[in-house]
N, C-alpha and C. Protein backbone atom coordinates (compact mmCIF):
# COMPACT_ATOMS: atom_id res chain seq x y z
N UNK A 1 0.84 -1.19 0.00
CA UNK A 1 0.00 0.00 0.00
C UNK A 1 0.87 1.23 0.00
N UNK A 2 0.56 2.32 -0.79
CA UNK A 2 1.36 3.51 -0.68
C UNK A 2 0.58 4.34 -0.02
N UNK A 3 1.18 4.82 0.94
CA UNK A 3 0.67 6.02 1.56
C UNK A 3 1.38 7.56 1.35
N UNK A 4 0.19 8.02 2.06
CA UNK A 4 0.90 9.72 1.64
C UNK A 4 1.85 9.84 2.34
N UNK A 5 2.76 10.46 2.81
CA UNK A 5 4.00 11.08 3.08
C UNK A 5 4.46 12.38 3.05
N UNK A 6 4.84 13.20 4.09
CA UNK A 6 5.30 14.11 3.95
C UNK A 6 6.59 14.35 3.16
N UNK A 7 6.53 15.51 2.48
CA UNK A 7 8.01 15.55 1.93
C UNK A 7 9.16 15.96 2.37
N UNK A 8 10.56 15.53 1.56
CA UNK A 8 11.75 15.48 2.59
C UNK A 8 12.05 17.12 3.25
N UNK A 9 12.65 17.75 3.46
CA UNK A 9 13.19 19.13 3.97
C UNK A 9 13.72 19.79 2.92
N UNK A 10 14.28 18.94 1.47
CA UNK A 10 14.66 19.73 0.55
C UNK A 10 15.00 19.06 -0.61
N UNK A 11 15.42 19.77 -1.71
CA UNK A 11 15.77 18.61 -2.95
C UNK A 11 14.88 17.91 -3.75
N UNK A 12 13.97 18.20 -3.45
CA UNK A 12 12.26 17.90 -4.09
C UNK A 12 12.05 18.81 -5.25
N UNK A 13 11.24 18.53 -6.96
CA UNK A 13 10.67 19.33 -7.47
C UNK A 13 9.53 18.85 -7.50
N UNK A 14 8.37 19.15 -7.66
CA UNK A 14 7.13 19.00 -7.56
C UNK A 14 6.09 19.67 -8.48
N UNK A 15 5.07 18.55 -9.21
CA UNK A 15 4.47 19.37 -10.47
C UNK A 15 3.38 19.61 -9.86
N UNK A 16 2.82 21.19 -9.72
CA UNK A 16 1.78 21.11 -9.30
C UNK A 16 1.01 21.40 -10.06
N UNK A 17 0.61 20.63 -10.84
CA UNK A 17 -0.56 21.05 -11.73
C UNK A 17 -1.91 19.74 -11.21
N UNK A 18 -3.13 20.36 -11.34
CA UNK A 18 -4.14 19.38 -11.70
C UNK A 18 -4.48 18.52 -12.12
N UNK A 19 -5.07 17.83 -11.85
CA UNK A 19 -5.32 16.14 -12.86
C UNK A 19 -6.29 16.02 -13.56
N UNK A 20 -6.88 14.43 -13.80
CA UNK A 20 -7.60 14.25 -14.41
C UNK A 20 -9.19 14.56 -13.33
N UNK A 21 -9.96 14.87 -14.96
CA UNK A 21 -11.37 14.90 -13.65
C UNK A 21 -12.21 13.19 -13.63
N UNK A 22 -13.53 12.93 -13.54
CA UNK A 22 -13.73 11.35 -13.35
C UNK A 22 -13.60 10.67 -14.54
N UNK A 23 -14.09 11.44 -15.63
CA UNK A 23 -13.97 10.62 -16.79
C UNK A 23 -12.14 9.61 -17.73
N UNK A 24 -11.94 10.09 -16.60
CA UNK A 24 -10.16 9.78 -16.47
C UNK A 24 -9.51 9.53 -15.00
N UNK A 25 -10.15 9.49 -14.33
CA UNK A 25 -9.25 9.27 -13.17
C UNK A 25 -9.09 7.31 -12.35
N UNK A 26 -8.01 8.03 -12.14
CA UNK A 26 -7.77 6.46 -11.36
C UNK A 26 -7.35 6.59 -9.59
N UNK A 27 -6.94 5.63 -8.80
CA UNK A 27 -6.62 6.10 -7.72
C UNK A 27 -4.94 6.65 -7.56
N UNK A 28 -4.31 6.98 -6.22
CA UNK A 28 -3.07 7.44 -6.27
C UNK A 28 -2.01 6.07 -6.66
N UNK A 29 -2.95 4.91 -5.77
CA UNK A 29 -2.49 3.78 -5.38
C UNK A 29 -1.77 3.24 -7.41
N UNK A 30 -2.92 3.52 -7.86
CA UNK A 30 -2.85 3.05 -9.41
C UNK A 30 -1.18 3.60 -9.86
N UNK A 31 -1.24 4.96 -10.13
CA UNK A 31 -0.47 5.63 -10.68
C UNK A 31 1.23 5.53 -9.67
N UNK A 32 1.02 4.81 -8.72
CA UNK A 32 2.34 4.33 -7.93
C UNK A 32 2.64 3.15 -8.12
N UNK A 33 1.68 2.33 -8.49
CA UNK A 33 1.82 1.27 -8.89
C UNK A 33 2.34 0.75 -9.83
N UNK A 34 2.18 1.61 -10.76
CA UNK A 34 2.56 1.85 -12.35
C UNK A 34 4.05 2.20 -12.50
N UNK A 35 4.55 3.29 -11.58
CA UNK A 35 5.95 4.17 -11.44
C UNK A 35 6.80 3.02 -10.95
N UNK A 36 6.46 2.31 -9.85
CA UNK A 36 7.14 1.37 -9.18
C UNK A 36 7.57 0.09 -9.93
N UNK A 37 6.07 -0.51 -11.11
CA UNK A 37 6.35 -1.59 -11.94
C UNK A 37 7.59 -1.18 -12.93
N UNK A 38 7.74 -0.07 -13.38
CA UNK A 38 9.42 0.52 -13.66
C UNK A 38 10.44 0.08 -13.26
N UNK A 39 10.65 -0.36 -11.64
CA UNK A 39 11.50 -0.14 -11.39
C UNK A 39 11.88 1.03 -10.63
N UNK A 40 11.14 2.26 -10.75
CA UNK A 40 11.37 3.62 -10.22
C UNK A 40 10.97 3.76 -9.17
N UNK A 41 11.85 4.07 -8.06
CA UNK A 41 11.20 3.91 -6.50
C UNK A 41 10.19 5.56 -6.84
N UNK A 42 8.85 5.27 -5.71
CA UNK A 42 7.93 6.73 -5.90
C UNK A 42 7.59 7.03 -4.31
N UNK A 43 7.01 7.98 -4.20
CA UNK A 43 6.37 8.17 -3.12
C UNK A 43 4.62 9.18 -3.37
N UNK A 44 3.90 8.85 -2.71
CA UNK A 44 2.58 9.53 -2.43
C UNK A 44 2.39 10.83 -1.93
N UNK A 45 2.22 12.53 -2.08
CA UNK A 45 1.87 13.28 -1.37
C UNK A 45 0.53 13.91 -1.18
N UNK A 46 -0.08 14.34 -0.34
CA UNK A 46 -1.27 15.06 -0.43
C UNK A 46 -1.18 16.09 -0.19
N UNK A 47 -1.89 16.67 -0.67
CA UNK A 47 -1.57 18.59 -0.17
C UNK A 47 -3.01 18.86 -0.69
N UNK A 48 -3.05 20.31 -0.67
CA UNK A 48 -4.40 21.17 -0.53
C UNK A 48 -4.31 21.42 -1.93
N UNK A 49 -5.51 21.73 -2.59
CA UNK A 49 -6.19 21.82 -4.48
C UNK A 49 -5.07 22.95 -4.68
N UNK A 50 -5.11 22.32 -6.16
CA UNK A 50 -3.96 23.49 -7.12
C UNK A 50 -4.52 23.34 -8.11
N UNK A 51 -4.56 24.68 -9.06
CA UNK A 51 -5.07 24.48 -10.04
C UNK A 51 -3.95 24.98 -11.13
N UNK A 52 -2.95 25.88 -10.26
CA UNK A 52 -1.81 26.12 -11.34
C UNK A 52 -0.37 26.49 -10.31
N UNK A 53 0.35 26.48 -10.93
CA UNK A 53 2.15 26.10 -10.50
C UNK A 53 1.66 27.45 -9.55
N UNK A 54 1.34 28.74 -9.80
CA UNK A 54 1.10 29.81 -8.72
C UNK A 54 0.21 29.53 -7.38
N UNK A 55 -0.45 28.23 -7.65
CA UNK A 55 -1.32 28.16 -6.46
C UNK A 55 -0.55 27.38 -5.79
N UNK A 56 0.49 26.73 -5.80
CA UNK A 56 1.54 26.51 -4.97
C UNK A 56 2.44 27.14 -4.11
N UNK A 57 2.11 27.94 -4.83
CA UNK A 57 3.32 29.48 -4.70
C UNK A 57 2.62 30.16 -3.51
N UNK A 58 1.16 30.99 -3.91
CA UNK A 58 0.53 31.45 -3.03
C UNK A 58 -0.18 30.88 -1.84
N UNK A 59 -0.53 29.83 -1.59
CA UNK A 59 -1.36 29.17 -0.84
C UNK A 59 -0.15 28.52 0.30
N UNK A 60 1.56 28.39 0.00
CA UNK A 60 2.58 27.93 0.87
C UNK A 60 2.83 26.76 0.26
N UNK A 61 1.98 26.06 -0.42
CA UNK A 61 1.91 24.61 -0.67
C UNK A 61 3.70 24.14 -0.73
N UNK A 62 4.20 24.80 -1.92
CA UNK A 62 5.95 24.95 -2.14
C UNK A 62 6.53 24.81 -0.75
N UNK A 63 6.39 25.51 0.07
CA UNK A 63 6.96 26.20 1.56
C UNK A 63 7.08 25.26 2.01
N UNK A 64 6.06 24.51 2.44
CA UNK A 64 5.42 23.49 3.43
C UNK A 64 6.14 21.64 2.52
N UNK A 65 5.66 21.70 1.78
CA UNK A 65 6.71 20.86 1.46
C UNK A 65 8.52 20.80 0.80
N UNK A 66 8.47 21.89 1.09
CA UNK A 66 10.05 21.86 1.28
C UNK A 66 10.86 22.04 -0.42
N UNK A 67 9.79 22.41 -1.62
CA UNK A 67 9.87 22.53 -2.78
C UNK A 67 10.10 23.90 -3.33
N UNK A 68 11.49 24.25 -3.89
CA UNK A 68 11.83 25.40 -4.78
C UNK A 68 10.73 26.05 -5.49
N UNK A 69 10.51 27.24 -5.23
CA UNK A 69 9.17 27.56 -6.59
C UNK A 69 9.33 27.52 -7.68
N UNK A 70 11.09 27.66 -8.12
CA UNK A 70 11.14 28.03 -9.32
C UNK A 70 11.85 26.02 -10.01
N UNK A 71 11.60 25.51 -9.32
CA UNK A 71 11.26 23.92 -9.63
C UNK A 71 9.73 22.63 -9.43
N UNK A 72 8.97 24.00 -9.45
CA UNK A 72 7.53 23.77 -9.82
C UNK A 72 7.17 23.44 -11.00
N UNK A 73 6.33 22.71 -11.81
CA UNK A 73 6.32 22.46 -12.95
C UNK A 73 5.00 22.04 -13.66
N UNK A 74 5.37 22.62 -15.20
CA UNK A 74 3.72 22.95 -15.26
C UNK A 74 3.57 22.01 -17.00
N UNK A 75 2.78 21.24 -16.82
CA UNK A 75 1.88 20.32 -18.03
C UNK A 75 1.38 21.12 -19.04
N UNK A 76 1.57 21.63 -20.50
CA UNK A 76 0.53 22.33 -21.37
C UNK A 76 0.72 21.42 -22.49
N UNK A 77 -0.58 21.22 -22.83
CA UNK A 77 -0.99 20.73 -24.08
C UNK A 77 -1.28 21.72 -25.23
N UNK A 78 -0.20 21.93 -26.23
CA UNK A 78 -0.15 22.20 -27.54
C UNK A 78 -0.92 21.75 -28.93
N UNK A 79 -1.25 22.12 -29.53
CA UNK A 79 -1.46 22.06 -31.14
C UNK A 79 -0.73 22.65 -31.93
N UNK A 80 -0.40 21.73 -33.08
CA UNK A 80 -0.02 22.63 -34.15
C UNK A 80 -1.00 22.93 -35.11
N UNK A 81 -0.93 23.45 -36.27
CA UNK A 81 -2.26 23.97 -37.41
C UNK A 81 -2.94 22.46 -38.27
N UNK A 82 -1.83 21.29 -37.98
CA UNK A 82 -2.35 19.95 -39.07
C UNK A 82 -3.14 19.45 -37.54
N UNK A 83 -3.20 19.45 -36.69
CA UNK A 83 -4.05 18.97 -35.09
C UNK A 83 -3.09 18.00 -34.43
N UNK A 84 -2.04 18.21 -34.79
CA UNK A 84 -1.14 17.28 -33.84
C UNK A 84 -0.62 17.91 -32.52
N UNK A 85 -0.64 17.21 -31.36
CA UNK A 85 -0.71 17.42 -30.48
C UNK A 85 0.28 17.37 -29.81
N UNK A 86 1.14 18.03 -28.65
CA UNK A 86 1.98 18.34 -27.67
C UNK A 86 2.35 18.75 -26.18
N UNK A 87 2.29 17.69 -25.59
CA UNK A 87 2.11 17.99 -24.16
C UNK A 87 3.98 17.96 -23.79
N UNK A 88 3.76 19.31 -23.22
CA UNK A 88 4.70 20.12 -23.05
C UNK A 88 5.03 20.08 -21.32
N UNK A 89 6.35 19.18 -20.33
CA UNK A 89 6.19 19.63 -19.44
C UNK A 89 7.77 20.45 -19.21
N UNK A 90 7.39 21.53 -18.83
CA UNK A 90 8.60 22.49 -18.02
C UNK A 90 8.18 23.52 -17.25
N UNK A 91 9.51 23.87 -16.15
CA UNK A 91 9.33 24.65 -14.94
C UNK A 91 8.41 25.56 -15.20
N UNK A 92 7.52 25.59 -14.43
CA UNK A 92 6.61 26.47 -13.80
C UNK A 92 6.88 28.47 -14.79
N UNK A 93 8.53 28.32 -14.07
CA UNK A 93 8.18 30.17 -14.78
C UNK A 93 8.87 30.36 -15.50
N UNK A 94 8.65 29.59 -17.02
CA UNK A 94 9.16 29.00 -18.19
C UNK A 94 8.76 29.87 -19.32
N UNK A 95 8.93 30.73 -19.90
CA UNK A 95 8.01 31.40 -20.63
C UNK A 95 8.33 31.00 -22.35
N UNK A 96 7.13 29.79 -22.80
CA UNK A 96 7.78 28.88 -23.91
C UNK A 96 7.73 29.93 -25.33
N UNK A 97 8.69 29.66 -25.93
CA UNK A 97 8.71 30.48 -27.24
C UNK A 97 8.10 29.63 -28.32
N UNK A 98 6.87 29.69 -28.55
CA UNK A 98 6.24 29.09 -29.24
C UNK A 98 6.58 28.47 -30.40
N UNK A 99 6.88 30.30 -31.23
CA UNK A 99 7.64 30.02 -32.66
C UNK A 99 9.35 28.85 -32.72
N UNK A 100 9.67 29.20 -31.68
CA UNK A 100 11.21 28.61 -31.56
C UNK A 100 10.58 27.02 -31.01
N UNK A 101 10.13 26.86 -30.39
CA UNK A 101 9.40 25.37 -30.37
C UNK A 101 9.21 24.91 -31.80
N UNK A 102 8.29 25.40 -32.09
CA UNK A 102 7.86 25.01 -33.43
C UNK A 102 9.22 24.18 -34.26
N UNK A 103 9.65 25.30 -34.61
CA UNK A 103 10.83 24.80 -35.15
C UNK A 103 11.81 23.63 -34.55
N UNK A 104 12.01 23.52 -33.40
CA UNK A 104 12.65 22.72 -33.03
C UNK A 104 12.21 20.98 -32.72
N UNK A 105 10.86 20.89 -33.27
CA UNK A 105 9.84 20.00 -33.55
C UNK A 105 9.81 19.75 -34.56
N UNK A 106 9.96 20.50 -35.85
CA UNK A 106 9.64 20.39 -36.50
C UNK A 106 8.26 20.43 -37.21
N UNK A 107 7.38 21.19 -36.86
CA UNK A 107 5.51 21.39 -36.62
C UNK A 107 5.65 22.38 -37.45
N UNK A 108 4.39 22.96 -37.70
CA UNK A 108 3.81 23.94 -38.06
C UNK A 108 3.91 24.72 -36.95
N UNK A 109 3.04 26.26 -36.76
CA UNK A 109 2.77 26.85 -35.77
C UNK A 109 1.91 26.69 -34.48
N UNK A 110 2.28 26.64 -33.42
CA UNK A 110 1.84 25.62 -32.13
C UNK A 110 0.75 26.93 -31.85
N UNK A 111 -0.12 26.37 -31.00
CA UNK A 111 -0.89 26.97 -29.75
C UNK A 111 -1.43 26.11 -28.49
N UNK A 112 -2.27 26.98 -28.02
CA UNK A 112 -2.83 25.88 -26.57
C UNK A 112 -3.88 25.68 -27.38
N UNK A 113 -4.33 24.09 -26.78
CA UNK A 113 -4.83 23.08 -27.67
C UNK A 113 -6.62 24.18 -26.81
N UNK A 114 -7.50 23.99 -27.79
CA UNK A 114 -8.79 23.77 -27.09
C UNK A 114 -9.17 23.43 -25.81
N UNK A 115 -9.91 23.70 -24.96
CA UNK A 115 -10.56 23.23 -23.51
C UNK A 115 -11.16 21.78 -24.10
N UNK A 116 -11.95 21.78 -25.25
CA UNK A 116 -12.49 20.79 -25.54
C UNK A 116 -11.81 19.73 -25.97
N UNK A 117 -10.39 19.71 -26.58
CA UNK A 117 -9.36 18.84 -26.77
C UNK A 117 -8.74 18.21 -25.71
N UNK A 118 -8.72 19.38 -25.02
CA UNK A 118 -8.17 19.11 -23.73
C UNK A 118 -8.43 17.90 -23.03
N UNK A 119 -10.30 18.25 -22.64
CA UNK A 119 -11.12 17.53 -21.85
C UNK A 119 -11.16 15.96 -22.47
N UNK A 120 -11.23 16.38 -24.30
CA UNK A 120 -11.27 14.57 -24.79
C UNK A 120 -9.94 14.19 -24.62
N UNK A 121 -8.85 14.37 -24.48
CA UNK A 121 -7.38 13.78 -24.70
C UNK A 121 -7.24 13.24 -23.31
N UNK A 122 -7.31 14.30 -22.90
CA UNK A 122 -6.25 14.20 -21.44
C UNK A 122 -7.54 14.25 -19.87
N UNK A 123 -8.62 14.29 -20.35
CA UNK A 123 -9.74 14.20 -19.28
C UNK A 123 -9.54 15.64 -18.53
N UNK A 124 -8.98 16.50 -18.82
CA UNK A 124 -8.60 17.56 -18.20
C UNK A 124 -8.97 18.87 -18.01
N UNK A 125 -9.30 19.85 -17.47
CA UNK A 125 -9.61 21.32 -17.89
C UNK A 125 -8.42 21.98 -18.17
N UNK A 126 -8.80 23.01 -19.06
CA UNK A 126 -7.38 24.22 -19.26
C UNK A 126 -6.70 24.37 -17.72
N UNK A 127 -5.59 24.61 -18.05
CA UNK A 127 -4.49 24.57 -16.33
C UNK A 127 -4.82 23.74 -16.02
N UNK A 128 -4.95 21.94 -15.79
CA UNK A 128 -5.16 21.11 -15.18
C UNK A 128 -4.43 20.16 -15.50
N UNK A 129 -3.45 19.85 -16.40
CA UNK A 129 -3.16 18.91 -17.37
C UNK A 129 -2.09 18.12 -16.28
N UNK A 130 -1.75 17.03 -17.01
CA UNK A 130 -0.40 16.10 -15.57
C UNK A 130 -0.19 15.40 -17.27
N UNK A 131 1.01 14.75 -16.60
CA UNK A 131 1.87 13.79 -17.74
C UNK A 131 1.07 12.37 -17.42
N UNK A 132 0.55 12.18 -16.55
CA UNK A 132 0.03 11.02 -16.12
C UNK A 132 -1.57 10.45 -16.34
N UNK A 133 -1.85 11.90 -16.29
CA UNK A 133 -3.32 12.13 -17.43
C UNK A 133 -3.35 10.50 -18.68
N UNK A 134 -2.13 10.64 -19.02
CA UNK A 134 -1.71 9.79 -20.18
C UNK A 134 -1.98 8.37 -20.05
N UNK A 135 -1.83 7.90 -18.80
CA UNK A 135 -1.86 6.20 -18.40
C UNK A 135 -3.58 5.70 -18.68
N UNK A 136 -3.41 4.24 -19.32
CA UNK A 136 -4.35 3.93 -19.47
C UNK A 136 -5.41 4.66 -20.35
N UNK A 137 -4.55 6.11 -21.32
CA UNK A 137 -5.34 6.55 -21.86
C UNK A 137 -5.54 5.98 -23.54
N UNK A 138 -6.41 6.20 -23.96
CA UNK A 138 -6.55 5.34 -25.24
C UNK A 138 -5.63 6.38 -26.49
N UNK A 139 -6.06 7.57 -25.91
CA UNK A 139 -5.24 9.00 -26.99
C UNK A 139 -3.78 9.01 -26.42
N UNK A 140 -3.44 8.18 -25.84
CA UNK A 140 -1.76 8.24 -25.06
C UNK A 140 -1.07 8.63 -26.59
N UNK A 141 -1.36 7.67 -27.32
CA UNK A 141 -0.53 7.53 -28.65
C UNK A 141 -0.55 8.51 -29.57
N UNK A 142 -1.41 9.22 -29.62
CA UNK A 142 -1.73 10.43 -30.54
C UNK A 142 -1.06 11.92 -30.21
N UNK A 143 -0.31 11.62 -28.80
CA UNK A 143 -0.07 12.87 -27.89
C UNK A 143 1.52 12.68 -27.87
N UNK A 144 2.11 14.13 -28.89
CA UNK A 144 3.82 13.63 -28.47
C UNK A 144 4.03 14.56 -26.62
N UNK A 145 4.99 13.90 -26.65
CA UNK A 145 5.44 14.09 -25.25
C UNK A 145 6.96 14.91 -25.07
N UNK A 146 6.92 15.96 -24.64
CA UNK A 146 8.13 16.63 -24.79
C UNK A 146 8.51 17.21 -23.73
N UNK A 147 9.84 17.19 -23.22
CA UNK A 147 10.25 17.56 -21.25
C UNK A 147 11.28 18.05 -21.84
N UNK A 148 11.15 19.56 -20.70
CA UNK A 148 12.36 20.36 -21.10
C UNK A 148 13.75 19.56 -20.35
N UNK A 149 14.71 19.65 -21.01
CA UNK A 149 15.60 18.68 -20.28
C UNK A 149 16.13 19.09 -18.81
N UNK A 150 16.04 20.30 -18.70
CA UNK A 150 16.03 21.26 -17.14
C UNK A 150 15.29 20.53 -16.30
N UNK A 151 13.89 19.90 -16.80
CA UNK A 151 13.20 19.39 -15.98
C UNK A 151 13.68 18.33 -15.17
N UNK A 152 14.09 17.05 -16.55
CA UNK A 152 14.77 16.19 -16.19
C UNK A 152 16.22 16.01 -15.54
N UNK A 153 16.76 17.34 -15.25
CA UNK A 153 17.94 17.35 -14.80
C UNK A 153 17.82 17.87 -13.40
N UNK A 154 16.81 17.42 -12.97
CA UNK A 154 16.84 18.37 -11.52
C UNK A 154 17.15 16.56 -10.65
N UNK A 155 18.21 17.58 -9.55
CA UNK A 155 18.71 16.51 -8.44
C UNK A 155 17.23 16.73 -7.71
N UNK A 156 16.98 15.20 -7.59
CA UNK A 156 15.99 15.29 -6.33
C UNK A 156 14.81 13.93 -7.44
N UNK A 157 13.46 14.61 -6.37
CA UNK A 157 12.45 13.76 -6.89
C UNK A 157 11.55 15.07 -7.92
N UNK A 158 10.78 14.56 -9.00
CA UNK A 158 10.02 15.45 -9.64
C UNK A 158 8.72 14.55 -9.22
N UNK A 159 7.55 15.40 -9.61
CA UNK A 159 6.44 15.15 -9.42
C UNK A 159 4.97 14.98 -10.24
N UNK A 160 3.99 14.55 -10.52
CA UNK A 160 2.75 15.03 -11.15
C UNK A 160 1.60 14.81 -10.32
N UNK A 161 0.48 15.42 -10.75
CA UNK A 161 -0.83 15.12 -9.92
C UNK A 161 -0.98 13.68 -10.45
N UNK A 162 -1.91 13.24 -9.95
CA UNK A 162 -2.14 12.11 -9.94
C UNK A 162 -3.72 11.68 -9.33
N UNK A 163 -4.93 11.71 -10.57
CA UNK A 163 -5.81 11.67 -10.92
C UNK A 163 -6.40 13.12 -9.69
N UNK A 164 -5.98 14.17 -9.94
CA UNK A 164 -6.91 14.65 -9.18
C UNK A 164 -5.50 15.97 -8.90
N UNK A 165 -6.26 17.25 -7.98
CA UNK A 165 -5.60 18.40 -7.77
C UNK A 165 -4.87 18.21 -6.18
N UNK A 166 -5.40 17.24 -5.62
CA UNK A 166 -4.60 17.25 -4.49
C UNK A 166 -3.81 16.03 -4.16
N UNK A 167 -3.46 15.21 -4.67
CA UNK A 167 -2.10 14.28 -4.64
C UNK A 167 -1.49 14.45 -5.74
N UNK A 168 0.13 14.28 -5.37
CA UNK A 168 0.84 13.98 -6.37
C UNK A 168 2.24 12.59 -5.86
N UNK A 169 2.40 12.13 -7.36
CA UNK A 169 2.92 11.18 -7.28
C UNK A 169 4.47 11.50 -7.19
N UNK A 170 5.24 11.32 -6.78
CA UNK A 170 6.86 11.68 -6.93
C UNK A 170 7.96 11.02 -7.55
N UNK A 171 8.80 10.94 -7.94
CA UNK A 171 10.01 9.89 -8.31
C UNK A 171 11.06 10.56 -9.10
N UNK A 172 12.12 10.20 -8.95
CA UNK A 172 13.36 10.63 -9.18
C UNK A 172 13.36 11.62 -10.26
N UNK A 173 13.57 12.57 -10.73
CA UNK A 173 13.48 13.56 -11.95
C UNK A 173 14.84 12.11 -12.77
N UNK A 174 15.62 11.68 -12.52
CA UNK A 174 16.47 10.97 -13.26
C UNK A 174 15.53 9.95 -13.95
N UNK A 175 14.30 9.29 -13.34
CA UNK A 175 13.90 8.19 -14.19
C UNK A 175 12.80 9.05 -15.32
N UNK A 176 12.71 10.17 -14.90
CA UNK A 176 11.59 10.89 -16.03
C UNK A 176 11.19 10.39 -17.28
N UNK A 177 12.87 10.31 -18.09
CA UNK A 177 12.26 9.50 -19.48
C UNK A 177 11.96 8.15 -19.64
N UNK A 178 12.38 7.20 -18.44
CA UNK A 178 11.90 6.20 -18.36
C UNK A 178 10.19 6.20 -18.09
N UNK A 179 9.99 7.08 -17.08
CA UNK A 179 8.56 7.04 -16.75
C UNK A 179 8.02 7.45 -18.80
N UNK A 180 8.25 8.31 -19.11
CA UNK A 180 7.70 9.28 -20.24
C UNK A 180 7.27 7.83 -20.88
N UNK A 181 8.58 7.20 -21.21
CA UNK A 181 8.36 6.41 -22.69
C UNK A 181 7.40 5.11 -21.92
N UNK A 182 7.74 4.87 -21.27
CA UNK A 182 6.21 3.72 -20.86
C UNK A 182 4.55 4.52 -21.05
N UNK A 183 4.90 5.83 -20.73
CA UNK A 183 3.71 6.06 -21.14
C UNK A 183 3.31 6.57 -22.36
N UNK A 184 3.89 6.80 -23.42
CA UNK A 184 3.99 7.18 -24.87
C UNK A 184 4.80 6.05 -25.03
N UNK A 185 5.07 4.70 -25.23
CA UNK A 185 5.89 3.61 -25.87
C UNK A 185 5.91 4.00 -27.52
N UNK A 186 5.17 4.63 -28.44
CA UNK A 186 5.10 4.45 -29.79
C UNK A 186 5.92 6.23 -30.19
N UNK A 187 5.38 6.90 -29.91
CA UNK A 187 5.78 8.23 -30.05
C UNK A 187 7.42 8.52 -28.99
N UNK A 188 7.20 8.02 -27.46
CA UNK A 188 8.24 7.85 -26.77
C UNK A 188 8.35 9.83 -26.67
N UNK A 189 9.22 9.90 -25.89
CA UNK A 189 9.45 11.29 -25.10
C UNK A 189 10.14 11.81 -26.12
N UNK A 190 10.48 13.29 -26.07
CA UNK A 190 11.48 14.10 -26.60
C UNK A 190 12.30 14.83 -25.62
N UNK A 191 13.32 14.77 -24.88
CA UNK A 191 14.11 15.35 -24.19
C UNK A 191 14.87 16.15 -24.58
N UNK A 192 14.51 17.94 -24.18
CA UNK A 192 15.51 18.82 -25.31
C UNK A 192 15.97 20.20 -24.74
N UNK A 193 16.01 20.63 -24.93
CA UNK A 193 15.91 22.12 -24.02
C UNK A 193 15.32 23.51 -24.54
N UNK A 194 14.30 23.38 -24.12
CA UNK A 194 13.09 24.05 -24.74
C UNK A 194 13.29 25.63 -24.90
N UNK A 195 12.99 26.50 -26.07
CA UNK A 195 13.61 27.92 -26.33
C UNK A 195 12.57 28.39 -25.63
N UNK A 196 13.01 29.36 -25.24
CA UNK A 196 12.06 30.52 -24.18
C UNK A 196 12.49 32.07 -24.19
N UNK A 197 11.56 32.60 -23.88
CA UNK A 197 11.64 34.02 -23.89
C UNK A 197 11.71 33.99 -22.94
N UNK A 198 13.05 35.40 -22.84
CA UNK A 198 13.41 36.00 -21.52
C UNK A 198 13.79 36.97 -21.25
C-alpha cells in the first residue's frame, strides 16, 4: 500500500498542476503502482487543491513541502495547425517560445490546444493537465510528449498530480524518461531544451 508522506526538507521538485477529472481518473495507489512496476522507487503526497504552479506558490503549498518555486512544474498541451498534439512539461516560470518550439519539432505553428481537446485527450480542464493524465489513456498515442531537459535534470524527486488536484505522485526527476516512454511507448518522449523568452 502507498501512503501519503510528507516531503523530505529539501531537494524535491514538484508538479503542481491538476489532474484528471472522473472521466479519467484512477486512484493514487494506481499511478504508484505503475511508477514502481518501472522499477522507479515513488512516493505519495497530499496537499491542498492546485489548479496552477502559482497556487503553490501562493497558498505555501511549495513552503510546506520543502519545494523550490522556481522547480515547480507545469503540463501544457499544444497544437499545431495539421491537429497534432503536444504535451509540453517544463518549470513552472518558463516562458515557452512558441515560434522557436515550433521549429525545433519540427511542426507547423503551435498553440494551446482547445478546452475541448483538452477535456477529450487528457480528461482535463485548461491549467489542469499532468503527464500522467496519459496512463491507461486510449489518446496516449496520438499525444507527443516533450520535457524540457532542465526538468529532467533536476537533483531530487520530480512530481505530477495524480488523478486529481490534491495528490501527487513523486520519483526521481532521473527516471523521467523512463517514466515518459512507458507512457507514450510508440511516439516515446522528446528530451531537449526548450527555447524561451526571456
Amino acid at each position: 500500500m502507498h501512503k501519503a508522506r510528507p516531503a523530505p526538507k529539501a531537494g524535491r521538485a514538484l508538479a503542481m498542476m491538476a489532474g484528471m477529472d472522473a472521466s479519467n481518473d484512477h486512484s493514487h495507489t494506481d499511478y504508484a503502482a505503475f511508477v514502481e512496476s518501472l522499477g522507479v522507487p515513488c512516493r505519495t503526497v497530499e496537499h491542498a487543491p492546485l489548479f496552477t504552479v502559482q497556487d503553490g506558490i501562493d497558498h505555501g503549498v511549495a513552503e510546506l513541502m520543502g519545494v523550490a518555486p522556481e522547480h515547480l512544474v507545469k503540463n501544457l498541451l499544444l497544437r499545431d495547425t495539421h491537429g497534432n498534439l503536444y504535451l509540453v512539461v517544463a518549470f513552472g516560470d518558463t516562458r515557452l517560445d512558441l515560434k522557436g518550439l515550433a521549429r525545433a519539432l519540427g511542426s507547423t505553428r503551435l498553440s494551446f490546444a482547445p478546452a475541448k481537446t483538452m477535456r477529450e485527450t487528457l480528461g482535463a480542464d485548461p491549467g489542469c493537465a499532468s503527464m500522467l493524465g496519459l496512463l491507461h489513456n486510449p489518446h496516449a498515442q496520438s499525444i507527443h510528449l516533450v520535457i524540457d531537459e532542465a526538468v529532467a535534470g533536476v537533483q531530487g524527486d520530480i512530481g505530477f498530480a495524480a488523478g486529481g488536484n490534491t495528490r501527487t505522485v513523486l520519483f526521481p526527476a532521473a527516471a523521467l524518461p523512463t517514466v515518459a516512454k512507458a507512457l507514450c511507448p510508440r511516439n516515446g518522449p522528446r528530451v531537449l531544451a526548450l527555447p524561451a523568452i526571456r
